[in-house]
Protein backbone atom coordinates (compact mmCIF):
# COMPACT_ATOMS: atom_id res chain seq x y z
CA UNK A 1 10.48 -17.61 -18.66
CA UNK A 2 9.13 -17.91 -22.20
CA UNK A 3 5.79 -20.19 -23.52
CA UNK A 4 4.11 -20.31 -26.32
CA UNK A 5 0.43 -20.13 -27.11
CA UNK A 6 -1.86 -20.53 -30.30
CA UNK A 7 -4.79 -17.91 -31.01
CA UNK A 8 -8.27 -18.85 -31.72
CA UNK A 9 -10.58 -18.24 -34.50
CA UNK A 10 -12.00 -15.20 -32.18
CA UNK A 11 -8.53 -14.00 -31.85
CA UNK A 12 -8.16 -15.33 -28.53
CA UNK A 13 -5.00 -16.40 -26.57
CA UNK A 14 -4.64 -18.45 -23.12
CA UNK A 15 -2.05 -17.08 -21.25
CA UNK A 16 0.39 -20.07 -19.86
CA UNK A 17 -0.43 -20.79 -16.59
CA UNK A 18 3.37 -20.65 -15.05
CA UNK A 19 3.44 -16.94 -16.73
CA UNK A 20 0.31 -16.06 -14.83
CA UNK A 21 0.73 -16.96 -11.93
CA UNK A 22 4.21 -15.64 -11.95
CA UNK A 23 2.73 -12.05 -12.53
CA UNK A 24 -0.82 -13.04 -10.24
CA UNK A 25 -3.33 -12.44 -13.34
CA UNK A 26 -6.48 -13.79 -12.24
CA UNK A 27 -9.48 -14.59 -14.33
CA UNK A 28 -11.19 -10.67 -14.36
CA UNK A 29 -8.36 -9.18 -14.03
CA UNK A 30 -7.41 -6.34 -16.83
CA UNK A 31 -4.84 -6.31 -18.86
CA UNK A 32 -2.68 -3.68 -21.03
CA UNK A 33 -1.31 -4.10 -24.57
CA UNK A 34 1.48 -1.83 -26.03
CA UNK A 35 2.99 -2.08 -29.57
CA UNK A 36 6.68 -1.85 -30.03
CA UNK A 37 7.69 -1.89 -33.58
CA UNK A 38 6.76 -5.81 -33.95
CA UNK A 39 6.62 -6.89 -30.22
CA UNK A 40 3.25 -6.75 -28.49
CA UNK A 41 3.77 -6.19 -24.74
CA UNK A 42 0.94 -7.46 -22.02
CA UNK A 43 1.20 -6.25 -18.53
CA UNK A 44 -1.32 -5.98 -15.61
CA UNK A 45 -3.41 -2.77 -15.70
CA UNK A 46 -1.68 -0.46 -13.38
CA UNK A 47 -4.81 1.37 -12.45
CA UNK A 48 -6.41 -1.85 -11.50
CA UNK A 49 -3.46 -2.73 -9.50
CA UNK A 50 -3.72 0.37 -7.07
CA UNK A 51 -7.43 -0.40 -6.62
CA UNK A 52 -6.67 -3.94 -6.27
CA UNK A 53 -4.28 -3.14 -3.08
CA UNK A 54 -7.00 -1.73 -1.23
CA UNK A 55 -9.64 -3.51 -2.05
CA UNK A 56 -11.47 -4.60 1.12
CA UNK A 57 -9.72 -2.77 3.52
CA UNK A 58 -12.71 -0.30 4.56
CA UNK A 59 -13.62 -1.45 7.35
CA UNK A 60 -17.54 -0.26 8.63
CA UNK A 61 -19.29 -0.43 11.64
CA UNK A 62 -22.49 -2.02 9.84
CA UNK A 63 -23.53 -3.48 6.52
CA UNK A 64 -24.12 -1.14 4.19
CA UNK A 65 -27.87 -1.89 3.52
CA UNK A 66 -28.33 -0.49 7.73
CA UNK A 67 -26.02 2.27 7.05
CA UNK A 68 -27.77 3.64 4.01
CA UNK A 69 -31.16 3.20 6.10
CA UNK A 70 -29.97 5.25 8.48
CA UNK A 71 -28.94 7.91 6.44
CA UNK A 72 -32.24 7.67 4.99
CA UNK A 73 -33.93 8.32 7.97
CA UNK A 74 -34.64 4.63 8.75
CA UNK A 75 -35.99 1.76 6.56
CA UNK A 76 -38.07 2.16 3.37
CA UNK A 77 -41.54 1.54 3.80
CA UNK A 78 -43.67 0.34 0.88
């Protein structure tokens, strides 16, 4: 799959949709650049990635604001 793109005044460059979505970059997501003699190579951060897959799947018995009140020794009083 190849595309083309055109870089901005800021240095910028939109990465073609069908490329993105082929690899699942998301807007936020971080991205890594490598040189290669004259070849710049873009790929997913692969520490993001591991995060990414368990994102979420903590599951707790209560939010987190009554947890951390509890640990506190109940809620803060002003």
């Amino acid at each position: 799959m190849a595309s083309t793109s055109t870089i901005s005044e800021k240095g910028q460059v939109t990465i073609p949709k069908p490329l993105r979505d082929a690899l699942g970059i998301r807007s936020g997501d971080r991205l890594a650049f490598e040189l290669r003699g004259d070849t710049i190579r873009i790929r997913k951060d692969p520490e993001l990635d591991r995060l990414a897959s368990v994102y979420g799947s903590l599951k707790l018995p209560a939010p987190v604001d009554q947890l951390v009140d509890e640990m506190r020794g109940g809620p803060a009083r002003l």
